[in-house]
C-alpha atoms as a PDB file:
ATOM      1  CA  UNK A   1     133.301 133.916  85.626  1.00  0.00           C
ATOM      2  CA  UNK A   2     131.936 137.712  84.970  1.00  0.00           C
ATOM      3  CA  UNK A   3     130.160 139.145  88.307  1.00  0.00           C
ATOM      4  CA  UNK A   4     126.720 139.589  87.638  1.00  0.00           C
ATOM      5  CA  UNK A   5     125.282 142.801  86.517  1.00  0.00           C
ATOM      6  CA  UNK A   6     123.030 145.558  88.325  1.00  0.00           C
ATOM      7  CA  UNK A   7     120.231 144.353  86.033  1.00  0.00           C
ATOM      8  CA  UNK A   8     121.397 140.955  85.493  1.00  0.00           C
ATOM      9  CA  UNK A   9     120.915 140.663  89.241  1.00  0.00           C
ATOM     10  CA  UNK A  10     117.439 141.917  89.329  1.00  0.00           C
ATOM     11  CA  UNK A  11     116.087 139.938  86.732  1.00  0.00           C
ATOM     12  CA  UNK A  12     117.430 136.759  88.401  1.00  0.00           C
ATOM     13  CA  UNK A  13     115.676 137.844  91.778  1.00  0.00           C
ATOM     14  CA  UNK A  14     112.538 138.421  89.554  1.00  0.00           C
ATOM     15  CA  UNK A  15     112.422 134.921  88.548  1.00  0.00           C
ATOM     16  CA  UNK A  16     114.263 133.702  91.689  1.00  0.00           C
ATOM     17  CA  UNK A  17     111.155 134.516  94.122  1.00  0.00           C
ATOM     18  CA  UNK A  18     108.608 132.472  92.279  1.00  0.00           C
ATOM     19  CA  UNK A  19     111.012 129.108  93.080  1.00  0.00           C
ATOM     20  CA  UNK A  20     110.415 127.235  95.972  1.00  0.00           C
ATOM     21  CA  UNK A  21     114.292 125.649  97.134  1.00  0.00           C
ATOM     22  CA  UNK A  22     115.106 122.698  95.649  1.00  0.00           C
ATOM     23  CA  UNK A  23     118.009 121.659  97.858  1.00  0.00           C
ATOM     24  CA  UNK A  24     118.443 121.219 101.656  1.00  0.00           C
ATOM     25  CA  UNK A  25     121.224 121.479 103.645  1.00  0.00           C
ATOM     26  CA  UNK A  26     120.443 119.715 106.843  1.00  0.00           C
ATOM     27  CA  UNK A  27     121.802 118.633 110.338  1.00  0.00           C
ATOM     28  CA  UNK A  28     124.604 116.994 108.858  1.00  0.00           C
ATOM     29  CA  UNK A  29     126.191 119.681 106.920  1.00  0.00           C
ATOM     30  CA  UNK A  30     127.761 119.621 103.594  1.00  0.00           C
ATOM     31  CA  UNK A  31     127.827 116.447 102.411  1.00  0.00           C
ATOM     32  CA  UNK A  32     129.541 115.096  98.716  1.00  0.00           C
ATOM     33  CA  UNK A  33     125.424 114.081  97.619  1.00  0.00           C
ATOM     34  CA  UNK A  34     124.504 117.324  98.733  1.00  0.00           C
ATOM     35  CA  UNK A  35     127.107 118.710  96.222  1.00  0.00           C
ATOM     36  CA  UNK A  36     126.453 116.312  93.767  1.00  0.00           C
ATOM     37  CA  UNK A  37     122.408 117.124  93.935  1.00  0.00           C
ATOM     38  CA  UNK A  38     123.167 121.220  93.991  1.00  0.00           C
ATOM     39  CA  UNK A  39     125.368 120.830  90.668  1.00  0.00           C
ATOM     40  CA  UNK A  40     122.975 118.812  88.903  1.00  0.00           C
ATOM     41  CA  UNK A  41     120.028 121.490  89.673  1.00  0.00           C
ATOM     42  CA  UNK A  42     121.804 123.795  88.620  1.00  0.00           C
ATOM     43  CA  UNK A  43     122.611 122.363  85.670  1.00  0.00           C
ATOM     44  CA  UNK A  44     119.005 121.810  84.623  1.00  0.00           C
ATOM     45  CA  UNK A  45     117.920 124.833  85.962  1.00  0.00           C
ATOM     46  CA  UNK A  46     120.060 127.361  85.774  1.00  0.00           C
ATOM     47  CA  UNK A  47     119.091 129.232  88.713  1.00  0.00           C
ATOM     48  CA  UNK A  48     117.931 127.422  91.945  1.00  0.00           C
ATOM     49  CA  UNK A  49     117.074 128.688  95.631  1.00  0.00           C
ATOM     50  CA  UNK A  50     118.960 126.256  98.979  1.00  0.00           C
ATOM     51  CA  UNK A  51     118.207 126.703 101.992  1.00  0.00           C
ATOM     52  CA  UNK A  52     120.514 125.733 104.816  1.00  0.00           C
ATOM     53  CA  UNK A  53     118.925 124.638 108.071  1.00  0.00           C
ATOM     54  CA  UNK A  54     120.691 126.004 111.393  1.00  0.00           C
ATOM     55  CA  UNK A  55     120.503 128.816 113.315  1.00  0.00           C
ATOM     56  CA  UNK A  56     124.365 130.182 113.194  1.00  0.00           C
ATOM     57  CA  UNK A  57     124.946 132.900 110.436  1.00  0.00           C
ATOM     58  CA  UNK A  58     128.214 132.456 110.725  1.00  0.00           C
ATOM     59  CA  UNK A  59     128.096 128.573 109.864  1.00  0.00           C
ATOM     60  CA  UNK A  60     125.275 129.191 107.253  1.00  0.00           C
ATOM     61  CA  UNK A  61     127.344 131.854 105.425  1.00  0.00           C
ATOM     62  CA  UNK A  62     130.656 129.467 105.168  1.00  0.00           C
ATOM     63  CA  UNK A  63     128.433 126.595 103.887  1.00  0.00           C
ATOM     64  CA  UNK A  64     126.581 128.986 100.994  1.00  0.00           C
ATOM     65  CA  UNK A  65     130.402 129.746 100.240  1.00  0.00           C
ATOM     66  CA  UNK A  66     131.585 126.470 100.433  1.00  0.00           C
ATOM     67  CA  UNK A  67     128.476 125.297  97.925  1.00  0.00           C
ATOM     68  CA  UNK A  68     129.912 128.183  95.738  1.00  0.00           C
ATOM     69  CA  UNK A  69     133.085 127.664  95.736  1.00  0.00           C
ATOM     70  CA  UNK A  70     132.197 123.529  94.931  1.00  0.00           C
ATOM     71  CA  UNK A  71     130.246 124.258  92.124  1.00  0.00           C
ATOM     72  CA  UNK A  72     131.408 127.257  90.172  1.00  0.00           C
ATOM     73  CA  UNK A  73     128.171 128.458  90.948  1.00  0.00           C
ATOM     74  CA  UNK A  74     127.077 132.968  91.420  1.00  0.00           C
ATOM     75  CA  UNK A  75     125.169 133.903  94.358  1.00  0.00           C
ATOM     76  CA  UNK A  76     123.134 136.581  93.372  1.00  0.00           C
ATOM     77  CA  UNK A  77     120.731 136.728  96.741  1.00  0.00           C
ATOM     78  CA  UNK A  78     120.782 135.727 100.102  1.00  0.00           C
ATOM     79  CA  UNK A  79     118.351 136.115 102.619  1.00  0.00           C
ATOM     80  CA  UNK A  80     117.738 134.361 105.641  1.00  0.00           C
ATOM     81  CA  UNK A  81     118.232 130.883 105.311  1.00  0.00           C
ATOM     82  CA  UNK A  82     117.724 130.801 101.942  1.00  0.00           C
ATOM     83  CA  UNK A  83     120.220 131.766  99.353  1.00  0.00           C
ATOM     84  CA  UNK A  84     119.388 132.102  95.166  1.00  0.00           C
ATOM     85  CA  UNK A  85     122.453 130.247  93.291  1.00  0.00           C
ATOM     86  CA  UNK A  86     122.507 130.829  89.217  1.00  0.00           C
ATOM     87  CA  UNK A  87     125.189 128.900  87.181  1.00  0.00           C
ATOM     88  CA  UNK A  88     124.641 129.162  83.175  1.00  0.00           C
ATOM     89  CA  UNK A  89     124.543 125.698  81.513  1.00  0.00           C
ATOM     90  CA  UNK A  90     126.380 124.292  79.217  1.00  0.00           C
ATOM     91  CA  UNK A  91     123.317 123.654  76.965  1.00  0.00           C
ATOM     92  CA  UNK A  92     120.075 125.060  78.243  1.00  0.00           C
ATOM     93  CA  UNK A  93     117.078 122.590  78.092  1.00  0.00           C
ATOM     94  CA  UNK A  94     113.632 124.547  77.626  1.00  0.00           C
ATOM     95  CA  UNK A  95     111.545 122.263  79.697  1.00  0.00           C
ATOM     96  CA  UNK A  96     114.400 122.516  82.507  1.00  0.00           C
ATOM     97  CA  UNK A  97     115.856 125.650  82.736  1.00  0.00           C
ATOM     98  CA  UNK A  98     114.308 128.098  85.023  1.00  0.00           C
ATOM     99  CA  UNK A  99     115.266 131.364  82.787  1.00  0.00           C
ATOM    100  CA  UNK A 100     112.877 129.924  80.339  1.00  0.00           C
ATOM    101  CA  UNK A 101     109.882 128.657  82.248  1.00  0.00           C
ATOM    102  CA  UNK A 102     109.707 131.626  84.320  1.00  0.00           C
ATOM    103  CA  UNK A 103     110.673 134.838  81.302  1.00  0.00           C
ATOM    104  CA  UNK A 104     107.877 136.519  81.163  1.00  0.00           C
ATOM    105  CA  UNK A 105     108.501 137.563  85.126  1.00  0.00           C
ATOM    106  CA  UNK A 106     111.518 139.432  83.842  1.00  0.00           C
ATOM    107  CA  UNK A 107     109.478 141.488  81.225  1.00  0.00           C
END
């Protein structure tokens, strides 16, 4: 996969800080439904915002990488807890996708 460009990047964050995260990563880590439940958001929606619970950078970095790694996914801001994952889909659904909903931020 191509590495995001300069603008590419900033348009994402555009529409990126308007979302609210849709996945969790709790006490117990990683998990295979927490995998499962990241791929299929990003699959509807293109670009979605996780936030990992925990206080350790260190342990939050290696599981935004691990989540990365898992699902093919492009991290294109992290902050915090909170990290802003964008994957393109395979075939974009209007009502779903993020990039549409939220275009006119990137205007």
């Amino acid at each position: 996969m191509a590495a995001l460009s300069i603008q590419e990047r900033k348009r994402l964050r555009q529409i990126g800080h308007a979302l609210n995260p849709v996945v969790m990563i709790g006490g117990q880590g990683l998990t295979e439904s927490v995998i499962e439940e990241t791929h299929r958001a990003l699959n509807d929606h293109e670009l979605i915002k996780i936030k990992i619970a925990g206080e350790d950078r260190e342990a939050r970095s290696a599981a935004i990488t691990a989540v990365i790694e898992a699902t093919e996914a492009q991290l294109v801001q992290s902050i915090g807890k909170v990290a802003l994952l964008y994957k393109k889909a395979k075939q974009q659904n209007p009502k779903l996708s993020n990039l549409v909903r939220h275009a006119h931020l990137s205007n």
